[in-house]
Protein backbone atom coordinates (compact mmCIF):
# COMPACT_ATOMS: atom_id res chain seq x y z
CA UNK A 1 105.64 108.34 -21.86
CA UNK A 2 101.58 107.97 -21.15
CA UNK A 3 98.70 107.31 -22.45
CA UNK A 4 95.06 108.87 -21.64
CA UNK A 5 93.07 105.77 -20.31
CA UNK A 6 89.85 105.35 -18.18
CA UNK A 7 89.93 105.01 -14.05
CA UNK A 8 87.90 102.23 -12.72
CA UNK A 9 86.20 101.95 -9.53
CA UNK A 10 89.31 98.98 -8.63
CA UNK A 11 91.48 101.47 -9.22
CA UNK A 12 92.74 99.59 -12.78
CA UNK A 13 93.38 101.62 -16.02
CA UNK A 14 91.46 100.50 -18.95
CA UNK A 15 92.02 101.37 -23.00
CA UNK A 16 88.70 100.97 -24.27
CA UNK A 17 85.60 101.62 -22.59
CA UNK A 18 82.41 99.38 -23.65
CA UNK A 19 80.04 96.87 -21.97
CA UNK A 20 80.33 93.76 -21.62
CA UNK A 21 76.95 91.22 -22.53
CA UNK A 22 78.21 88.23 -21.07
CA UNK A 23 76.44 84.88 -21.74
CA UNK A 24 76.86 82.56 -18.53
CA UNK A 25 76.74 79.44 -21.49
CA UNK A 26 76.21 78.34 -24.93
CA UNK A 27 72.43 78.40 -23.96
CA UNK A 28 72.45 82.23 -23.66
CA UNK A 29 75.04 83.71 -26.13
CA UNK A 30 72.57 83.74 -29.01
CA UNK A 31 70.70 86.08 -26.69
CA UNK A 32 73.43 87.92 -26.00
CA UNK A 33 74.29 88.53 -29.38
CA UNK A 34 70.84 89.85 -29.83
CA UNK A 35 70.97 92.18 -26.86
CA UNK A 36 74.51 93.43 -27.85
CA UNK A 37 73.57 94.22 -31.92
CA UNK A 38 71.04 96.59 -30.85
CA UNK A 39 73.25 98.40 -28.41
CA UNK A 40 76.01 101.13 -29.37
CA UNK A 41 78.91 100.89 -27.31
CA UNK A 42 78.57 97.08 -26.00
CA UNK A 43 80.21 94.18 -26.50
CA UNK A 44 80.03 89.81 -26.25
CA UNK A 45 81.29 86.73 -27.59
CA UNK A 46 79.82 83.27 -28.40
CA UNK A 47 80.71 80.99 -25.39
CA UNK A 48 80.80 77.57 -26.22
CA UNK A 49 80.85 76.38 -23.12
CA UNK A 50 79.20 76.89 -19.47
CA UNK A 51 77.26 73.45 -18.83
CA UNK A 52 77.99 69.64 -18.88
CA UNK A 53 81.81 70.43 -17.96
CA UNK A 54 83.87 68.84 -15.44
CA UNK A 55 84.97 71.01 -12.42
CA UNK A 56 88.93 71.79 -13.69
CA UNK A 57 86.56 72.32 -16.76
CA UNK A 58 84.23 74.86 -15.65
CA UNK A 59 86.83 76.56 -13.38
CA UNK A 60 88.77 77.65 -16.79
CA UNK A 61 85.62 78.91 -17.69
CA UNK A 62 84.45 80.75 -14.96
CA UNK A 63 87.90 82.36 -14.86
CA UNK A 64 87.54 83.92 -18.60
CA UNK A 65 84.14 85.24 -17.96
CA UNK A 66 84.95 86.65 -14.53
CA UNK A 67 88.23 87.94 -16.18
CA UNK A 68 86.53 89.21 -19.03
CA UNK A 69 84.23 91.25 -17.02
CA UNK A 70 87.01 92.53 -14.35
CA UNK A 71 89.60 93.48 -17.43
CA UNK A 72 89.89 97.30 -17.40
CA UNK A 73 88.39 98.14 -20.76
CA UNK A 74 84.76 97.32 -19.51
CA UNK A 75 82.74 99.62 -18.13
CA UNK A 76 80.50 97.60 -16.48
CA UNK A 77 78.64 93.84 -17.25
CA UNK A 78 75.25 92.15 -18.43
CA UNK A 79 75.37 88.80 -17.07
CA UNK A 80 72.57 86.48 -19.20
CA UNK A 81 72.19 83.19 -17.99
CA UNK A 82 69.53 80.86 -19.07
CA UNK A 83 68.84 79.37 -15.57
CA UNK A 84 69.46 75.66 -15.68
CA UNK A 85 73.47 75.55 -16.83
CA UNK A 86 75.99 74.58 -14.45
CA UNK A 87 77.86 77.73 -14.45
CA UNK A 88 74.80 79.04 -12.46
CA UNK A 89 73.95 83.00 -12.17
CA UNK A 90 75.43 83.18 -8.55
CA UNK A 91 78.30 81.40 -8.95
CA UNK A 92 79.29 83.92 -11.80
CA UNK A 93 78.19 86.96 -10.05
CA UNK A 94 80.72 85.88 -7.10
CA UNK A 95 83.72 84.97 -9.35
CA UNK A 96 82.99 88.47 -10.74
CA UNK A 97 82.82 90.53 -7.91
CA UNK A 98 85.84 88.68 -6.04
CA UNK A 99 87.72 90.13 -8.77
CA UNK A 100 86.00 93.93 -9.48
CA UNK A 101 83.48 96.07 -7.64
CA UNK A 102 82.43 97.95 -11.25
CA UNK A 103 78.80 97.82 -12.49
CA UNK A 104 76.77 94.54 -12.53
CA UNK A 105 73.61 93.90 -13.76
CA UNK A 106 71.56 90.28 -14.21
CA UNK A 107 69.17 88.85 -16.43
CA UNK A 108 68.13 84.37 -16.06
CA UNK A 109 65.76 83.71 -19.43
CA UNK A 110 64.05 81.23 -17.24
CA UNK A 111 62.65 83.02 -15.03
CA UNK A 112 62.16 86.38 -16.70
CA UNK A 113 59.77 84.65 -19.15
CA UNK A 114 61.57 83.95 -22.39
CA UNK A 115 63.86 85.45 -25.05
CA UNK A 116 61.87 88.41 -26.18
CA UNK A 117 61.70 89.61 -22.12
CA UNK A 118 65.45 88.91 -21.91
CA UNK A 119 66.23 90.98 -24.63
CA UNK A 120 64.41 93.72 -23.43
CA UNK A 121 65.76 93.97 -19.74
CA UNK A 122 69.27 93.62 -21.20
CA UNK A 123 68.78 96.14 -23.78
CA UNK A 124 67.81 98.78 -21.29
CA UNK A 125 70.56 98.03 -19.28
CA UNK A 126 72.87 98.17 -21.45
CA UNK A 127 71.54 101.48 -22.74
CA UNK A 128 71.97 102.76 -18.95
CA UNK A 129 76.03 101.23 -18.39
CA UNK A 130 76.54 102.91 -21.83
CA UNK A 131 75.50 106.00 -20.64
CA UNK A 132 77.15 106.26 -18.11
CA UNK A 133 79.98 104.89 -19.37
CA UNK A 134 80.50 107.76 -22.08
CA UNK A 135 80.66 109.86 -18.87
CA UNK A 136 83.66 108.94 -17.85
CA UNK A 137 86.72 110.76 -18.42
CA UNK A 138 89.89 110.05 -20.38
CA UNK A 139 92.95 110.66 -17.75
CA UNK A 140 96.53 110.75 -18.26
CA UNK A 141 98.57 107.85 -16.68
CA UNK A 142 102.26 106.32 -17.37
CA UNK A 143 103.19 103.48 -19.23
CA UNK A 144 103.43 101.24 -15.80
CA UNK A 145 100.40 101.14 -15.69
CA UNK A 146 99.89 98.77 -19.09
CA UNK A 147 99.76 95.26 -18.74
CA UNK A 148 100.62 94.15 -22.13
CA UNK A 149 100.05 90.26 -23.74
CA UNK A 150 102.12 88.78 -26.38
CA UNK A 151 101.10 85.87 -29.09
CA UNK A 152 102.73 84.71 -32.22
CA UNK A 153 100.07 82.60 -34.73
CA UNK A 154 100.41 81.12 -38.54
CA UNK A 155 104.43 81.41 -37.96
CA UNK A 156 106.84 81.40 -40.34
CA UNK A 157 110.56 81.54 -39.77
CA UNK A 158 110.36 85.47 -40.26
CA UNK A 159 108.72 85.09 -36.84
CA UNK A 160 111.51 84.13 -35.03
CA UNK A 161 113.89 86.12 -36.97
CA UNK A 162 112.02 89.53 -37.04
CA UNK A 163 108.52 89.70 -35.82
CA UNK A 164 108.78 87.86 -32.23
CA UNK A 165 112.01 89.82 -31.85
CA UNK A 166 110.33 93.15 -32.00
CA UNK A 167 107.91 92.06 -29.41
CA UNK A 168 110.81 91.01 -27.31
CA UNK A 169 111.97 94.23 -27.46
CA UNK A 170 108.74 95.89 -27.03
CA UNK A 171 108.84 94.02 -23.98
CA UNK A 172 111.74 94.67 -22.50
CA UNK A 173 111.02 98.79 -23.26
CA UNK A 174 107.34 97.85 -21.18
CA UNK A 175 109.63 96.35 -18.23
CA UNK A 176 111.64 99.27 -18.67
CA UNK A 177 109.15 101.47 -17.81
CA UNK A 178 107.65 99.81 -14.48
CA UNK A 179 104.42 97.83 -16.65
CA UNK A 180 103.66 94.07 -16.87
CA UNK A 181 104.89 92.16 -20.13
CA UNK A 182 103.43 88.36 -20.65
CA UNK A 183 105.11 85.51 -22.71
CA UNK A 184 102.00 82.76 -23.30
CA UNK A 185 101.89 79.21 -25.21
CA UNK A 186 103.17 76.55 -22.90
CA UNK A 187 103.12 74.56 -25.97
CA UNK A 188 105.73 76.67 -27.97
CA UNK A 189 108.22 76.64 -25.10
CA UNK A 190 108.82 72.76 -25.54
CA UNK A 191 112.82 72.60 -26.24
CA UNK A 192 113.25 75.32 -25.32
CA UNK A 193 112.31 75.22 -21.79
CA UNK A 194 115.42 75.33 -20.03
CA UNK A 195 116.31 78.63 -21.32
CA UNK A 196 113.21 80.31 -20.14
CA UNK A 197 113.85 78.81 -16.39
CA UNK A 198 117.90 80.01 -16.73
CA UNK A 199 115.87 83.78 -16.84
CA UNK A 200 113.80 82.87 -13.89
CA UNK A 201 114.18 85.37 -10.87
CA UNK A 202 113.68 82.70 -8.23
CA UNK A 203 113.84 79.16 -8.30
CA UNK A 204 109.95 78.56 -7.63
CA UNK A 205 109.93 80.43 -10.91
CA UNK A 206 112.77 78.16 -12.30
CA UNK A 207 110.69 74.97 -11.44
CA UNK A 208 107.11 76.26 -12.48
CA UNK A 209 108.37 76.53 -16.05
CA UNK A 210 109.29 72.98 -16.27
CA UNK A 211 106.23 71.98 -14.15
CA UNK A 212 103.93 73.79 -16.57
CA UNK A 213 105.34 72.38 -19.64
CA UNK A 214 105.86 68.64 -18.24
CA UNK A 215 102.25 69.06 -16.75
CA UNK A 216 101.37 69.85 -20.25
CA UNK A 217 102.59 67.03 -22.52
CA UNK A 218 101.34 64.51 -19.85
CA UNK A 219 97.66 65.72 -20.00
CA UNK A 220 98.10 65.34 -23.98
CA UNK A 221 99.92 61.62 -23.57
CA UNK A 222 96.47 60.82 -21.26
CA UNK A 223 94.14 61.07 -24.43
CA UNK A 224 97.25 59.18 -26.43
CA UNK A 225 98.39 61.91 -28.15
CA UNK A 226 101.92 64.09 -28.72
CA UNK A 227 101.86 67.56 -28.63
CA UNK A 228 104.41 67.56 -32.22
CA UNK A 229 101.43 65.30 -33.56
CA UNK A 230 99.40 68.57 -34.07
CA UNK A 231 102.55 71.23 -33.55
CA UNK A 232 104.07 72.43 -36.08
CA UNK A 233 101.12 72.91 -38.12
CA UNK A 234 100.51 72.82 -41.52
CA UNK A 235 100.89 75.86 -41.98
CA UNK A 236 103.82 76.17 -40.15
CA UNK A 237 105.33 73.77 -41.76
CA UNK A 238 104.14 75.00 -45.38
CA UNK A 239 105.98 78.26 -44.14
CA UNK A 240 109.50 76.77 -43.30
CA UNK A 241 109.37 75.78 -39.96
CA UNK A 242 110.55 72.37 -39.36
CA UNK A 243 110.38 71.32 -35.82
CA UNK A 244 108.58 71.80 -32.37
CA UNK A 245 111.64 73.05 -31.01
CA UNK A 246 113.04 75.33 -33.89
CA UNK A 247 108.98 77.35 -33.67
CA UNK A 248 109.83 77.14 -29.85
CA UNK A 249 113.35 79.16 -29.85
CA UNK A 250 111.24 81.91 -32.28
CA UNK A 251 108.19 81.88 -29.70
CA UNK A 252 110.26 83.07 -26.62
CA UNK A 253 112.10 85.83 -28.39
CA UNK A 254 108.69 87.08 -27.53
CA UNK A 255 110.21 87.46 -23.77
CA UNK A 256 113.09 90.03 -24.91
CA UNK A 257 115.99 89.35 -22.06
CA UNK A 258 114.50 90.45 -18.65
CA UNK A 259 114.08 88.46 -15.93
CA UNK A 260 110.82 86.16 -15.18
CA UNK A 261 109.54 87.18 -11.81
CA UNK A 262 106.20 85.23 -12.33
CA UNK A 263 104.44 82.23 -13.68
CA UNK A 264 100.27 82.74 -13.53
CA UNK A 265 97.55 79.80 -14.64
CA UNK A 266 94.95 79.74 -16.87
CA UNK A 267 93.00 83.17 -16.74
CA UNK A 268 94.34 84.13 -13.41
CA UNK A 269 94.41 87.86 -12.43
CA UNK A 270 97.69 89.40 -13.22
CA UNK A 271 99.41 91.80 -11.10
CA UNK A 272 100.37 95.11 -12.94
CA UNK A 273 104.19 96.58 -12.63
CA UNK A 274 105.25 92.76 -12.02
CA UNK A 275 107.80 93.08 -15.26
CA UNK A 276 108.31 90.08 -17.34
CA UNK A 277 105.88 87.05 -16.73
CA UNK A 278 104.71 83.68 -17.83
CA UNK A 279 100.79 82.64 -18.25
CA UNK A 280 100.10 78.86 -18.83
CA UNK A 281 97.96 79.07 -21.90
CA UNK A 282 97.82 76.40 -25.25
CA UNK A 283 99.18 77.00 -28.61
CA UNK A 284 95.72 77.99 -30.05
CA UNK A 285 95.75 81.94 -30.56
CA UNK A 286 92.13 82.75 -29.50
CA UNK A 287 92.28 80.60 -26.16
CA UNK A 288 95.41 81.84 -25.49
CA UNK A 289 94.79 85.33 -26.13
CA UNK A 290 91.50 85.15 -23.93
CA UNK A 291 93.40 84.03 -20.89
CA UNK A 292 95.37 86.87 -21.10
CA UNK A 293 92.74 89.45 -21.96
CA UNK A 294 90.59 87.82 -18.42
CA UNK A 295 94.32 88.37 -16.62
CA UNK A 296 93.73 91.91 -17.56
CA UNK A 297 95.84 92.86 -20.33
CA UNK A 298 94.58 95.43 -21.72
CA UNK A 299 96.53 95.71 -24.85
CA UNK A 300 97.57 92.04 -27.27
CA UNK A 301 100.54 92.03 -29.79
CA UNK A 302 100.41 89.30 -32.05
CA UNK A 303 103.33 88.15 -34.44
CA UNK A 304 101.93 86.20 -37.40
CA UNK A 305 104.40 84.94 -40.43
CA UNK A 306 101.76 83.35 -42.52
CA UNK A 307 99.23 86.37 -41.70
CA UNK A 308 95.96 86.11 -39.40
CA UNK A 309 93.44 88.63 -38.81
CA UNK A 310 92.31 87.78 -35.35
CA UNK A 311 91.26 90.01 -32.93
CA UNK A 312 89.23 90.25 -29.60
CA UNK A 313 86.01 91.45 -27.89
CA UNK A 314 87.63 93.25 -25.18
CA UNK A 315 91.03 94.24 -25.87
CA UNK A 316 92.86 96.01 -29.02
CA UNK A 317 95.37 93.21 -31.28
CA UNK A 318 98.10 94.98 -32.64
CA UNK A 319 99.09 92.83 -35.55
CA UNK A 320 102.88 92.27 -36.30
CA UNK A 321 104.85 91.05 -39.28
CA UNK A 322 108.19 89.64 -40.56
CA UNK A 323 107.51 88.50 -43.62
CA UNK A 324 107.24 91.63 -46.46
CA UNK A 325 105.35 89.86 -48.77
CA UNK A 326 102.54 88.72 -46.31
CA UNK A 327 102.49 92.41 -45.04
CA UNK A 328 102.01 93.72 -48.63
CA UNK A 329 99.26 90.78 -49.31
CA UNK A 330 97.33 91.31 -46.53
CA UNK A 331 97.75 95.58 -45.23
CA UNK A 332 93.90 95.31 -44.40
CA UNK A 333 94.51 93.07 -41.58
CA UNK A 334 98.34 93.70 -40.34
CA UNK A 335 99.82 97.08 -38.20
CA UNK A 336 103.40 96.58 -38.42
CA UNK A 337 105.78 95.49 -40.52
CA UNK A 338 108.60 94.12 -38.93
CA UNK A 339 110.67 92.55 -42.13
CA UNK A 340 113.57 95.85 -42.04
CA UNK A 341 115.03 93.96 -38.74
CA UNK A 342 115.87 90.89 -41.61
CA UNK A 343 117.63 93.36 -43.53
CA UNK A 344 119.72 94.83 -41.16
CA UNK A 345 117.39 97.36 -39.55
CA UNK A 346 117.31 99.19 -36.61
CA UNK A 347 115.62 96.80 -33.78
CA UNK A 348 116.34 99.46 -30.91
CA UNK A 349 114.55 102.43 -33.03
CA UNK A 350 111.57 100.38 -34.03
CA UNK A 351 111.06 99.01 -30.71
CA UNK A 352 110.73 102.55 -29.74
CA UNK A 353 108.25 103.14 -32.47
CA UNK A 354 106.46 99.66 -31.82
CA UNK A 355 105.90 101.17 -28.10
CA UNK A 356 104.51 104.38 -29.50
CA UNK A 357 102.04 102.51 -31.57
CA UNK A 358 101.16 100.69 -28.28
CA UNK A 359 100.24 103.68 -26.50
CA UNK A 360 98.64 105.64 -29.38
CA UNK A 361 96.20 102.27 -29.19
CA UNK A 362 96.22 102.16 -25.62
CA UNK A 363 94.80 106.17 -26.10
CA UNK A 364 91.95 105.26 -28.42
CA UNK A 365 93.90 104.68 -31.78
CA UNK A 366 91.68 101.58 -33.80
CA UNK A 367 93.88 98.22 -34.79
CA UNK A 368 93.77 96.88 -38.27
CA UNK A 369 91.36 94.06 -36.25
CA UNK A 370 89.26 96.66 -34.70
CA UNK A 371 87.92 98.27 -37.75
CA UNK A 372 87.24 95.06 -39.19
CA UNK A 373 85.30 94.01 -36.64
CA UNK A 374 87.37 90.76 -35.57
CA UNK A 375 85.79 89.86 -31.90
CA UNK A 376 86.98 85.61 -32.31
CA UNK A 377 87.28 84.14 -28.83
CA UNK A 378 87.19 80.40 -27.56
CA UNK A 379 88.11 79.15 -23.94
CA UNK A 380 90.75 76.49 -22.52
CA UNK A 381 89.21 72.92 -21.84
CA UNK A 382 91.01 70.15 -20.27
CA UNK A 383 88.83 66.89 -21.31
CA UNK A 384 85.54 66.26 -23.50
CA UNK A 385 81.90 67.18 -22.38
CA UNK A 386 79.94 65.10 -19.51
């Protein structure tokens, strides 16, 4: 089985093939927008953050930009800065290229003169990466050479019954087949923890699973809170799920039944043909589903019960269902309707047809997200501003 994908420079296999405008901060990501509307074939995001952080702070965030502009399904990058944040120009351009050697180009507002000069420099550039980015061939390559992410948001029961089974499957078929699957949301493995670490390859494995969760309810008891204080939410709970630890047992079905041969922080770089692994990442889809995408996944599937339309900047959402009657409300926004495996279905045959779908996207094929236009993305932080 392959898919027709685009070579990098790093020798990784994107999906997609645009340009990234990145905004260094919240001080240049209105410019960014500005540069990216006017420019065919580019993306951005709004980044919150980039100034008056901590340093464990501003490391998560230099990690999803520097991610963001390494993952395989960018071209190349437009790095706008406006010259006085803490996430500085060279500090970004160095995270950056200790990750990827592909096109980089540079733009500080402060010292170019102003917005209107900003815009135009990264409008031209942006015109050239595109350019030359529609140059570049489509190639054939195998499935091992996908590194897929996995996310379940707005739950329901049907997610742990049908949904977040089908990804497990999925998953297990992506092992299979020599590529990288990830299981995310420390958060939604509380309770249910100690099954996880029994599937652990190695026992540095086996202990980072309960060192990742433990580390995670501490840093929430710091601030006086409890994680089950905010999880389940209320939708969750509107949608039949009771308890932290009954949405935790549907969340790792996610995992399918491989072994785990790898537990990755925040936004790290993921390895491909690694088979089944862990990334530390919080409950909340879009901050999860960015640390992934800055890993390098280039393909998400996301199990929702309740139904969500989010999507991402970089990489393609495949949007998954167990619930029929959410899947019939809301067809604009969801790809797959898992609710047959309820009814006695055949999990083995669409798991085979779930991986199709994944590499018809993975060849160019739009998500339900993608022709909508949903690009939502927020970043990790571990205390308030400075």
């Amino acid at each position: 089985m392959t898919f027709y994908g685009y070579r990098r420079p790093d020798h990784r296999i994107g999906v997609r093939n645009k340009v990234l405008i990145l905004p260094a901060s919240l001080c240049a990501s209105d410019t960014t927008r500005i540069i990216s509307q006017q420019v065919e074939g580019s993306i951005t995001f709004n980044n919150q953050q980039g100034c008056a952080q901590i340093p464990a702070d501003q490391q998560l965030t230099m990690d999803i930009m520097a991610g963001y502009a390494a993952n395989p399904n960018i071209y190349g990058t437009v790095v706008v800065s406006l010259g006085c944040e803490n996430c500085q120009m060279d500090l970004v351009v160095n995270a950056i290229q200790e990750r990827t050697n592909k096109p980089l180009k540079q733009i500080i507002i402060q010292e170019v003169g102003g917005t209107t000069r900003a815009v135009e420099l990264g409008i031209q550039y942006a015109k050239e990466m595109v350019a030359e980015a529609s140059a570049v061939k489509q190639e054939e390559f195998p499935v091992s050479e996908l590194i897929l992410g996995t996310e379940c948001g707005g739950s329901d029961p049907t997610s742990g019954l049908a949904a977040n089974v089908l990804i497990g499957k999925l998953s297990d078929l992506i092992v299979e087949k020599g590529g990288t699957a990830v299981l995310s949301e420390t958060t939604e493995f509380i309770g249910a923890e100690h099954i996880l670490a029994r599937r652990a390859a190695t026992p540095a494995v086996h202990d980072r699973i309960f060192e990742i969760v433990q580390r995670y309810e501490k840093a929430l008891q710091l601030v006086g809170a409890e994680v089950r204080e905010g999880n389940p939410s209320p939708g969750n709970k509107a949608g039949g799920i009771t308890t932290l630890e009954e949405k935790s047992l549907g969340c790792i079905h996610k995992a399918g039944h491989t072994p785990i041969n790898g537990v990755y922080d925040y936004a790290k770089q993921l390895s491909p043909n690694e088979g089944l692994v862990i990334m530390d990442t919080p409950g909340n889809d879009p901050a999860s589903v960015a640390a992934m995408v800055a890993g390098g996944a280039q393909v998400i599937v996301f199990s929702t019960g309740r139904g969500t339309p989010t999507g991402h900047p970089i990489a393609p959402v495949i949007k998954i269902t167990g619930n029929e009657i959410t899947f019939n409300k809301m067809k604009e926004n969801i790809d797959v309707d898992a609710s047959p495996i309820i009814n006695g279905g055949n999990l083995d045959l669409m798991g085979e047809e779930l991986l199709q779908l994944v590499v018809d996207v993975a060849s160019g094929k739009q998500t339900k997200a993608e022709t909508l236009g949903y690009t939502e993305t927020t970043i990790a932080r571990v205390c308030n501003y400075v």
